[in-house]
C-alpha atoms as a PDB file:
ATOM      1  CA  UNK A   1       0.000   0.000   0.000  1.00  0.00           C
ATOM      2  CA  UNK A   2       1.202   3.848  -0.421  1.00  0.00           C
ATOM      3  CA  UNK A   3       2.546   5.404   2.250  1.00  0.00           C
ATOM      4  CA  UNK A   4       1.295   8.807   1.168  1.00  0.00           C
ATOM      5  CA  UNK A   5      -2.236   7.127   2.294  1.00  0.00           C
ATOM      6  CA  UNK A   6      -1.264   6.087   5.463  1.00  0.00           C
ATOM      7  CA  UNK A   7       0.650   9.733   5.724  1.00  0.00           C
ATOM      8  CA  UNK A   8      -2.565  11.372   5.111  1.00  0.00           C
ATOM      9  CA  UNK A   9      -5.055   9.040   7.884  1.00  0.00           C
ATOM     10  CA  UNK A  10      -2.207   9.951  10.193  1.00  0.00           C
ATOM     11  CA  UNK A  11      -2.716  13.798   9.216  1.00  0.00           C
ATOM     12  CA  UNK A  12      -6.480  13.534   9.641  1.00  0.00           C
ATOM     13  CA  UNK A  13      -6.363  11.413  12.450  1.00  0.00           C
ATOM     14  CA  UNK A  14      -4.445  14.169  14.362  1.00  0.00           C
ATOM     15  CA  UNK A  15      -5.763  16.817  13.411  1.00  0.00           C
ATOM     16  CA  UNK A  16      -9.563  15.805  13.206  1.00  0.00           C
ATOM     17  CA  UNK A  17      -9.888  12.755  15.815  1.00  0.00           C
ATOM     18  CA  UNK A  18     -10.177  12.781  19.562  1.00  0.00           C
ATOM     19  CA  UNK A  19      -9.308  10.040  21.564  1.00  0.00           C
ATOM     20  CA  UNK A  20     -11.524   9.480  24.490  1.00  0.00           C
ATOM     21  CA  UNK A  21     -10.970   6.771  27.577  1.00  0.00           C
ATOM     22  CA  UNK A  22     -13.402   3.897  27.606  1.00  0.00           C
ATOM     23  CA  UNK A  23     -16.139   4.238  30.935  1.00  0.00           C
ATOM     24  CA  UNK A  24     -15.195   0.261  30.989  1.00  0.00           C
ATOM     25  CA  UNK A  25     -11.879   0.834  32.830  1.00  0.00           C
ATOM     26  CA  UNK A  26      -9.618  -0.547  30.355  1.00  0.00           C
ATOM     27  CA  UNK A  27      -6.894   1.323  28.918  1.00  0.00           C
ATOM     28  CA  UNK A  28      -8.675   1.783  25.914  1.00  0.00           C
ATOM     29  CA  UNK A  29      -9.726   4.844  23.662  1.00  0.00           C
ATOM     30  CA  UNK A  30     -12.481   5.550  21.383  1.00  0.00           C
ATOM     31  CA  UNK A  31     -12.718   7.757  19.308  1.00  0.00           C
ATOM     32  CA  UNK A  32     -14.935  11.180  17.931  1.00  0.00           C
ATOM     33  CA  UNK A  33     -14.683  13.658  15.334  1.00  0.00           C
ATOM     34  CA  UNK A  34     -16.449  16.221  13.260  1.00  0.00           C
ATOM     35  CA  UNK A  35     -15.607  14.861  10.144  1.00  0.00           C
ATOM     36  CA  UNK A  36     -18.264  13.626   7.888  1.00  0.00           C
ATOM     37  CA  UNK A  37     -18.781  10.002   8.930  1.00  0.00           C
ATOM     38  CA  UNK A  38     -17.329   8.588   5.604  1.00  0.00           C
ATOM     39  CA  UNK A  39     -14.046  10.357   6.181  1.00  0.00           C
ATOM     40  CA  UNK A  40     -13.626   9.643   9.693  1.00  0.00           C
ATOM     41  CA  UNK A  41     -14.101   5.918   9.248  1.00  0.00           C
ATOM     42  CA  UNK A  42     -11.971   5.415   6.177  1.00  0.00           C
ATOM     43  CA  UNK A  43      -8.947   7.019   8.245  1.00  0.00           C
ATOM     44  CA  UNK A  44      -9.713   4.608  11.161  1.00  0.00           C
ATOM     45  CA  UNK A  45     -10.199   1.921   8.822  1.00  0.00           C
ATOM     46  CA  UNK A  46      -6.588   2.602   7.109  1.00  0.00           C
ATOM     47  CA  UNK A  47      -5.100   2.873  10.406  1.00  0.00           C
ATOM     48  CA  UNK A  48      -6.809  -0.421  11.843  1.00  0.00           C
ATOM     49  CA  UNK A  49      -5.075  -2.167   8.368  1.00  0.00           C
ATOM     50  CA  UNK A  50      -1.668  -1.005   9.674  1.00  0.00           C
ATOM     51  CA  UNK A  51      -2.273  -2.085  13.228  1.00  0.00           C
ATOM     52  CA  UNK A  52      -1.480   1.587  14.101  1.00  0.00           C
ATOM     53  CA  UNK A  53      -5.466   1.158  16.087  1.00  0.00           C
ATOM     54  CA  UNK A  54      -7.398  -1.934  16.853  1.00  0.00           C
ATOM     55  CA  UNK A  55     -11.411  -2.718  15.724  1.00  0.00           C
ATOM     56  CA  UNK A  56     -12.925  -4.908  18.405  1.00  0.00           C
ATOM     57  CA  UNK A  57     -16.569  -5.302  18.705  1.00  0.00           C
ATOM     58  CA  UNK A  58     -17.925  -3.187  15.827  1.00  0.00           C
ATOM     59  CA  UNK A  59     -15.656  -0.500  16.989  1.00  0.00           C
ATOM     60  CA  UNK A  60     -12.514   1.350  16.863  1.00  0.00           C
ATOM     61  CA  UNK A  61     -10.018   1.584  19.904  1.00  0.00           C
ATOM     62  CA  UNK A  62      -6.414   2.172  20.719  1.00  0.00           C
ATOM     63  CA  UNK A  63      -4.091   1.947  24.001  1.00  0.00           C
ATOM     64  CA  UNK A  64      -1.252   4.400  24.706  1.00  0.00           C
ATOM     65  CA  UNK A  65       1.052   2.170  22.840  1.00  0.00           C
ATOM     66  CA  UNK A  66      -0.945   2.393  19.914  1.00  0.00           C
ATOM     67  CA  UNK A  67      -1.404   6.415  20.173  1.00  0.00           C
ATOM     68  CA  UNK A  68       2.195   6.419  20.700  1.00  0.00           C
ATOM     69  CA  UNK A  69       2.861   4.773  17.505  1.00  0.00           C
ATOM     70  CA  UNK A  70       0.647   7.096  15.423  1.00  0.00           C
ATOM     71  CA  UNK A  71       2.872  10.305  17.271  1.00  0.00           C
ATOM     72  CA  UNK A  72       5.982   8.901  16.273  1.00  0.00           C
ATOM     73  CA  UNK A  73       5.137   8.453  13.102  1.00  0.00           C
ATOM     74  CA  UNK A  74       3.684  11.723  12.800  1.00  0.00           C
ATOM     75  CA  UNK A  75       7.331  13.035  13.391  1.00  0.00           C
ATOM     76  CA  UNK A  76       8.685  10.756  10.924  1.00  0.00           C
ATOM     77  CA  UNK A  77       6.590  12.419   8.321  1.00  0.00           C
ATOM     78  CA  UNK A  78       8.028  15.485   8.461  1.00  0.00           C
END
């Protein structure tokens, strides 16, 4: 896959996506955004395929790990 697409979810997945803790205790986030609903799943579904988030139970989540990832790739990009 191009990594100008994966470049780009990470772009719109900083800038447009907020992580929010899970009520369930875990150390899992979900996720919200003002995007249009098509956008903001086709970046979580591009970062799910590059194990950058996980989708568990018709949703998408990520641990601090996983967040971590996404930053230090963010810094990569530039």
């Amino acid at each position: 896959m191009d990594n100008s697409r994966l470049y780009e979810a990470i772009f719109i997945f900083d800038e447009y996506c907020e992580p929010y803790k899970k009520q369930d205790n875990t150390n899992a986030y979900s996720f919200s955004s003002s995007l249009s609903e098509n956008i903001f799943n086709a970046t979580l579904r591009l970062l799910a395929a590059h194990n950058l988030i996980m989708y568990e139970d018709s949703g998408y989540y990520a641990t601090d790990e996983n967040l971590l990832k996404i930053k230090n790739l963010k810094f990569k990009m530039k």
